[in-house]
Protein backbone atom coordinates (compact mmCIF):
# COMPACT_ATOMS: atom_id res chain seq x y z
CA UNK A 1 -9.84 -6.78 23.21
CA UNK A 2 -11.95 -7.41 26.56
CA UNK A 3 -14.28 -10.46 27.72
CA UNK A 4 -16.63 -10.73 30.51
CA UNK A 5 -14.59 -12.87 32.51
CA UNK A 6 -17.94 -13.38 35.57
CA UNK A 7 -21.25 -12.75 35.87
CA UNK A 8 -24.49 -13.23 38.17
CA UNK A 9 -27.39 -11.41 38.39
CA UNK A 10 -31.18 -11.36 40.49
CA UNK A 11 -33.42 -9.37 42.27
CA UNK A 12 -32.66 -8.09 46.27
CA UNK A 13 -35.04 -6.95 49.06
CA UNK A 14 -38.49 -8.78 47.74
CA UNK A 15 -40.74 -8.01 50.82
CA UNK A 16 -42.61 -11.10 51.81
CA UNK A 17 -45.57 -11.59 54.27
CA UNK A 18 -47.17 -14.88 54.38
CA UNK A 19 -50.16 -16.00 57.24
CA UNK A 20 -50.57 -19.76 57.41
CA UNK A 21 -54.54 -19.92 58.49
CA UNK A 22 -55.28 -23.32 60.40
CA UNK A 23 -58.25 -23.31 62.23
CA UNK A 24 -58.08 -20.87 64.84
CA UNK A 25 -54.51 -20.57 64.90
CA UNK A 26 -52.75 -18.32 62.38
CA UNK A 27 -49.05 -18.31 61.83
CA UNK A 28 -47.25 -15.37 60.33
CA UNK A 29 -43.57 -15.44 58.20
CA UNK A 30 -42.37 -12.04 57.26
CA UNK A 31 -38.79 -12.47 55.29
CA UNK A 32 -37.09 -10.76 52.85
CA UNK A 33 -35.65 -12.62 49.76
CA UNK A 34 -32.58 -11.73 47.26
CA UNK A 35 -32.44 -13.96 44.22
CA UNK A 36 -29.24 -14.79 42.37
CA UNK A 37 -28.87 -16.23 39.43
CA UNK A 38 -25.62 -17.46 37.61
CA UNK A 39 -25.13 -19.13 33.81
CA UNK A 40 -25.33 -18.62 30.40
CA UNK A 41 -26.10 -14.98 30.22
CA UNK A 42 -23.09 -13.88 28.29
CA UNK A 43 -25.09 -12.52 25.31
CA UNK A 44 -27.07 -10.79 27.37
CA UNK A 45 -23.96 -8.19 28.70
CA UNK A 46 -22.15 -8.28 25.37
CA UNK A 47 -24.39 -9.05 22.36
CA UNK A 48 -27.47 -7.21 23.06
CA UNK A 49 -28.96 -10.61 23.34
CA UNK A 50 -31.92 -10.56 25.74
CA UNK A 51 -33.21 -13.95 24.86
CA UNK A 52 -32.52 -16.00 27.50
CA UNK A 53 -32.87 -13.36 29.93
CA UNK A 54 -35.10 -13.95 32.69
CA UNK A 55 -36.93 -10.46 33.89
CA UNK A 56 -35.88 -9.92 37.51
CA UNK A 57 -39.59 -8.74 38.03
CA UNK A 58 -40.14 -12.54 37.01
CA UNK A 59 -37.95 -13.44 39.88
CA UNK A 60 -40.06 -11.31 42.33
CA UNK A 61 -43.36 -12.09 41.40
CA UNK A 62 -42.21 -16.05 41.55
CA UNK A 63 -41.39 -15.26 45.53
CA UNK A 64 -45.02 -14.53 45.67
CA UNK A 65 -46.22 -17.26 43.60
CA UNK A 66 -44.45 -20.12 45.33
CA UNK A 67 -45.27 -18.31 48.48
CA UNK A 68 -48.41 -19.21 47.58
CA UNK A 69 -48.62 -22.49 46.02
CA UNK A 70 -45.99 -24.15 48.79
CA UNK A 71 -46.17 -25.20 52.19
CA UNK A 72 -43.20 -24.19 54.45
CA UNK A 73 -41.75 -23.93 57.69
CA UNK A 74 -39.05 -22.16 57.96
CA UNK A 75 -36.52 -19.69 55.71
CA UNK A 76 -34.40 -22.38 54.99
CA UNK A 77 -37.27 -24.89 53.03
CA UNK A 78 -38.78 -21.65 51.19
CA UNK A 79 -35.18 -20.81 49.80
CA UNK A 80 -34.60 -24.55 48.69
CA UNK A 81 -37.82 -24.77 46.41
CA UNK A 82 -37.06 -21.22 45.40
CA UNK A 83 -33.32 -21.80 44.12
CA UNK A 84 -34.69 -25.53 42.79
CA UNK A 85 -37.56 -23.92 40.66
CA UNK A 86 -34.97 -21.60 38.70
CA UNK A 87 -32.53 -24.30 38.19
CA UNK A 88 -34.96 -26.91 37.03
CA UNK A 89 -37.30 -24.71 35.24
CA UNK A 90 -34.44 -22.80 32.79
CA UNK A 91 -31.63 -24.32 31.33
CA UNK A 92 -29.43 -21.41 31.05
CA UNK A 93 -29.43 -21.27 34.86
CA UNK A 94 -26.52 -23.26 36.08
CA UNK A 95 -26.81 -22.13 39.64
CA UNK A 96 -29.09 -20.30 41.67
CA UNK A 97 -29.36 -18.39 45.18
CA UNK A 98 -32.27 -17.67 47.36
CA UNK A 99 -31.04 -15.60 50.54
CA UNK A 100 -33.58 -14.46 53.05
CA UNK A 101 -33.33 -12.57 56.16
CA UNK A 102 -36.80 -13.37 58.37
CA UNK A 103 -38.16 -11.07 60.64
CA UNK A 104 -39.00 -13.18 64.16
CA UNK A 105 -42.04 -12.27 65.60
CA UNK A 106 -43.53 -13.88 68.72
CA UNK A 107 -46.95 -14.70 69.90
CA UNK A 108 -48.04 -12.27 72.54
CA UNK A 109 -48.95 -13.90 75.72
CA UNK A 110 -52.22 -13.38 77.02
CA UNK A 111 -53.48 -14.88 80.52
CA UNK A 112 -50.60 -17.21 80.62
CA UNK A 113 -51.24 -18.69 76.97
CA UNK A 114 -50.41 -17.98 73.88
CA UNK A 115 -52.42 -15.39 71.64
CA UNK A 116 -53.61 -17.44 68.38
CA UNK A 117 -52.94 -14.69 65.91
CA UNK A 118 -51.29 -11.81 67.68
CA UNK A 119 -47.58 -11.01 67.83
CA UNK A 120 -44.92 -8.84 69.03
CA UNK A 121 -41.58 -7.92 67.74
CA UNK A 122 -38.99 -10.43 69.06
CA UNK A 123 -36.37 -7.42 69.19
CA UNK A 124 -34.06 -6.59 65.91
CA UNK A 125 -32.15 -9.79 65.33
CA UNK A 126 -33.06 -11.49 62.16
CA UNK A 127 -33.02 -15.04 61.51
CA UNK A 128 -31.46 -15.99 58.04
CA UNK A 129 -30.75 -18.74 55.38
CA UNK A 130 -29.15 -19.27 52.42
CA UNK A 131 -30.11 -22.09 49.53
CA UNK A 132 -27.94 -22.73 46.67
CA UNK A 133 -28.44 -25.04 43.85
CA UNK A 134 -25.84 -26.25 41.68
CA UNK A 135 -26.85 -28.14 38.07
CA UNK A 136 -23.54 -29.69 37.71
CA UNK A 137 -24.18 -32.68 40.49
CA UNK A 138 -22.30 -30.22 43.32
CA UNK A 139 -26.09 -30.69 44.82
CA UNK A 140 -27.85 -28.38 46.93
CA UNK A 141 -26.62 -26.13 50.17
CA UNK A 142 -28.60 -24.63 52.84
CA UNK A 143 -27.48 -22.28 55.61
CA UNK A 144 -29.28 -20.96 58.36
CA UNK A 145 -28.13 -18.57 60.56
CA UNK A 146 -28.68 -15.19 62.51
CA UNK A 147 -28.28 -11.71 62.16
CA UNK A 148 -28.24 -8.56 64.87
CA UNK A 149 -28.38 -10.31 68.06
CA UNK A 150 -27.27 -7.99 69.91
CA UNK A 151 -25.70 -8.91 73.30
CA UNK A 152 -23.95 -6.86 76.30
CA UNK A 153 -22.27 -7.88 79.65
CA UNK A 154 -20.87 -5.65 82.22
CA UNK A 155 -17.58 -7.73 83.60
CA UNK A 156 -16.41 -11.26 82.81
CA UNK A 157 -14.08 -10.08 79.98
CA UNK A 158 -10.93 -9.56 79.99
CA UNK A 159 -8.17 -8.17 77.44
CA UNK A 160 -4.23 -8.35 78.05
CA UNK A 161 -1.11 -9.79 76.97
CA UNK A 162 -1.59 -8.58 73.52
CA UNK A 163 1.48 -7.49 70.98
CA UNK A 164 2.77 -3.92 71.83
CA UNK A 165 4.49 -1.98 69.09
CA UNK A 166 5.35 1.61 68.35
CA UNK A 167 2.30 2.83 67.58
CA UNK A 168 0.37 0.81 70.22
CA UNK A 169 -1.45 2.86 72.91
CA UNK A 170 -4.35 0.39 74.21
CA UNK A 171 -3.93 -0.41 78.09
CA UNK A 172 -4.30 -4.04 79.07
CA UNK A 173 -7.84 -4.50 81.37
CA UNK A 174 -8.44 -7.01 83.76
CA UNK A 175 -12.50 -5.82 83.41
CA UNK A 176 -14.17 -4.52 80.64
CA UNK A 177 -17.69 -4.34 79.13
CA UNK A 178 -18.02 -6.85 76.08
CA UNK A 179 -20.97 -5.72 73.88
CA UNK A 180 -21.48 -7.06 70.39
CA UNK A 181 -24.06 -7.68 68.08
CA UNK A 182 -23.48 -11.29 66.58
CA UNK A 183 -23.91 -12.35 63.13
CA UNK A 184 -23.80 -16.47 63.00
CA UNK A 185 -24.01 -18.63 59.85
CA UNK A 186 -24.04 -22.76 60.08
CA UNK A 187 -23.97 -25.68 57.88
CA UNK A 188 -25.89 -28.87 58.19
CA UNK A 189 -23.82 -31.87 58.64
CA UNK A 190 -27.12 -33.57 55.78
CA UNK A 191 -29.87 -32.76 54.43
CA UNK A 192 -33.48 -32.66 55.83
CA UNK A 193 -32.59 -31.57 58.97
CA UNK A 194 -34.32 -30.10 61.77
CA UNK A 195 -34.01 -26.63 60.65
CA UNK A 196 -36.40 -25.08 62.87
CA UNK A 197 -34.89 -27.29 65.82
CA UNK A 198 -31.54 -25.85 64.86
CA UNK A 199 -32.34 -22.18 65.17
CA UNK A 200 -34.22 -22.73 68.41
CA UNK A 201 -30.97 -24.18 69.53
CA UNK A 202 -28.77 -21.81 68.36
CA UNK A 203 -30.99 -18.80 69.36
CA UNK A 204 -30.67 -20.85 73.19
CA UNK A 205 -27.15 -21.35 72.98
CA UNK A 206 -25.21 -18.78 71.58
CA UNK A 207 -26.29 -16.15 74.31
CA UNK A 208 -25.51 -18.38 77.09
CA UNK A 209 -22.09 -19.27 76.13
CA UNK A 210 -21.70 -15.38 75.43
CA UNK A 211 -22.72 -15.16 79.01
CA UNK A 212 -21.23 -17.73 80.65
CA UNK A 213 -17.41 -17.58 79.32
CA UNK A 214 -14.71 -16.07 80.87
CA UNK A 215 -13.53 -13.94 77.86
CA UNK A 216 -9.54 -13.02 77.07
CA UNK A 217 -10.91 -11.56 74.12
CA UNK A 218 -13.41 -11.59 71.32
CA UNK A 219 -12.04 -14.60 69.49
CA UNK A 220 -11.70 -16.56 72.31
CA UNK A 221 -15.92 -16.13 72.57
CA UNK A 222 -16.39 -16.89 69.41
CA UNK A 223 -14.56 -20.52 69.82
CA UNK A 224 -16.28 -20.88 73.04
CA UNK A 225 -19.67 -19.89 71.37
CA UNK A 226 -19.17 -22.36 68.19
CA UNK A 227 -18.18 -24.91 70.68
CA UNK A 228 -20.96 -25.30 72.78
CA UNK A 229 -23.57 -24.39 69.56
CA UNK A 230 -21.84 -27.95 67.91
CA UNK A 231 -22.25 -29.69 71.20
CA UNK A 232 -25.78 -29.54 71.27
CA UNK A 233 -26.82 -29.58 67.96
CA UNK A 234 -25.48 -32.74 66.37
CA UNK A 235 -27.18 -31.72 62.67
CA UNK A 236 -24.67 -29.07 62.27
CA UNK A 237 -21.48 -29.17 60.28
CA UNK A 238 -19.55 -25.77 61.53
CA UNK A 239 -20.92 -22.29 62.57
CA UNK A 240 -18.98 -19.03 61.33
CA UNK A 241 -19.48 -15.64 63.39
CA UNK A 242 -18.94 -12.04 62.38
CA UNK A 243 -18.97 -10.08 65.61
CA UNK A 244 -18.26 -6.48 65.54
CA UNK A 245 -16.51 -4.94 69.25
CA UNK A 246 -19.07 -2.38 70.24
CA UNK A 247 -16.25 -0.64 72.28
CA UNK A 248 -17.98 0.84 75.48
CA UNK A 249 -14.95 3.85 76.09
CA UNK A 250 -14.48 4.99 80.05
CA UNK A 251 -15.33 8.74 80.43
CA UNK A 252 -12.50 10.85 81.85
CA UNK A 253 -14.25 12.48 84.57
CA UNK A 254 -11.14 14.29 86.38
CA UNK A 255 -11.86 17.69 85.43
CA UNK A 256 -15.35 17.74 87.78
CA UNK A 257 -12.79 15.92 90.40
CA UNK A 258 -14.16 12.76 90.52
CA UNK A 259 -13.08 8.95 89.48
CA UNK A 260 -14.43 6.57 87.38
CA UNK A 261 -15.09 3.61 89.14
CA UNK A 262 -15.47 1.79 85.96
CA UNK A 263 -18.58 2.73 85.98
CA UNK A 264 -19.70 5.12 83.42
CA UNK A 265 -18.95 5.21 79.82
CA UNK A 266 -19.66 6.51 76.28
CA UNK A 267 -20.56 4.17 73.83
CA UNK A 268 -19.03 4.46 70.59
CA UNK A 269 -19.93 3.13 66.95
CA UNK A 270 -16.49 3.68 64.90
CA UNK A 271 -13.94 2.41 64.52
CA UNK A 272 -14.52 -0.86 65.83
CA UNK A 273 -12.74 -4.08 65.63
CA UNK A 274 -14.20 -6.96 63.52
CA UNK A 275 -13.86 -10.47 64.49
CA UNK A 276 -14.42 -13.51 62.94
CA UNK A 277 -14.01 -17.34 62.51
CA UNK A 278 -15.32 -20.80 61.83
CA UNK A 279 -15.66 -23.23 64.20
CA UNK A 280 -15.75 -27.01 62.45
CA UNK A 281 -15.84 -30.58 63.34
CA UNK A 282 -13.20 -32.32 62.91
């Protein structure tokens, strides 16, 4: 005998362009959403029971609808009313998920102002959220975050002192290039918060510490980075990073008899180390 012990299901990478007209000044959101949804969908895996099955087309063409019919502002209010409509418009849906990575595109600046309507790629970091609604009373909880922002500095990091075993063959440095590309998730401390405000703080923030802190090694950024992010944004619970080492490896250039001045090197993409952690107040 065998039971479906878990179960979830929904509809990933629903491409989403929306223009807010106002007057003369347009605003664009381009996102991409993933839908999950979780419940009583049992008979639909093991009875052939498709009766409470909701299509996952339905889930994509109700991004579009509510795209439509709703006013928002930012990733994280589109993916509340999304995850609230499934919940309190089917029964059989005890939870559901709306995550959505935005693409951030910036006005293009034209004589010192502002273009009403035109934009430019704001490089490849994506901003991103996550909604989840809960029918049992657990309530409602919205992320924000951002993904791919990709960061490099040539000294002021540092890695030594480490654990040496048999198999070790890493050389302490004193000066190294730290590059990165750093994935950050927060919570909000309640709702309706400021979640534009907290991005624009975050997106401030997080690059600064990364520049300003003397680093012993990539953990010790990422507390310095979740520090400073919860000192100056007071609507925020905790911040998690994923950050990636995007090793930068010192070319051997003795055979054409010269030295490296630590100056030139090969970038590499694997293997790399992964780092991550949660920074929380207490």
């Amino acid at each position: 005998m065998v039971r479906l012990t878990d179960n979830d299901y929904g509809k990933s990478g629903v491409r989403l362009t929306k223009v807010v007209r106002e007057g003369a000044t347009q605003s664009l959101y381009e996102m991409k959403v993933d839908i999950r949804l979780g419940g009583d969908f049992e008979r639909i895996y093991t009875q052939a029971d498709n009766s409470l099955c909701i299509p996952t087309d339905t889930m994509k063409n109700t991004v579009y609808a509510l795209a439509r019919r709703e006013s928002f502002d930012s990733p994280e209010a589109f993916g509340n009313i999304l995850a609230a409509h499934f919940v309190e418009s089917f029964a059989q849906v005890a939870w559901a998920e709306a995550a959505i990575e935005q693409t951030l595109w910036e006005r293009i600046s034209v004589d010192g102002a502002p273009h009403p309507y035109a934009f430019s790629g704001a490089g490849p970091a994506r901003r991103t959220s996550l909604a989840r609604r809960e029918r049992d009373g657990a309530g409602v909880r919205i992320r924000g975050g951002i993904a791919g922002l990709e960061v490099i500095k040539t000294t002021g990091s540092r890695f030594s002192g480490f654990l040496v075993d048999e198999f070790t063959t890493l050389r302490e440095t004193e000066d190294r290039i730290l590059a990165t590309s750093i994935d950050a998730t927060w919570d909000f401390a309640a709702r309706g918060a400021d979640y534009n405000g907290a991005f624009e703080t975050a997106l401030r923030v997080i690059p600064r510490a990364f520049a300003l802190h003397d680093s012993h090694s990539v953990q010790e950024t990422i507390f310095a980075m979740g520090e400073a992010l919860l000192e100056e944004a007071p609507a925020l619970s905790s911040v998690s990073f994923s950050l990636p080492n995007r090793h930068r490896l010192a070319v051997n250039l003795e055979p054409f008899r010269m030295t490296n001045a630590n100056d030139i090197f090969v970038p590499t993409s694997e293997p790399f180390g992964l780092i991550a952690g949660t920074v929380a107040r207490e």
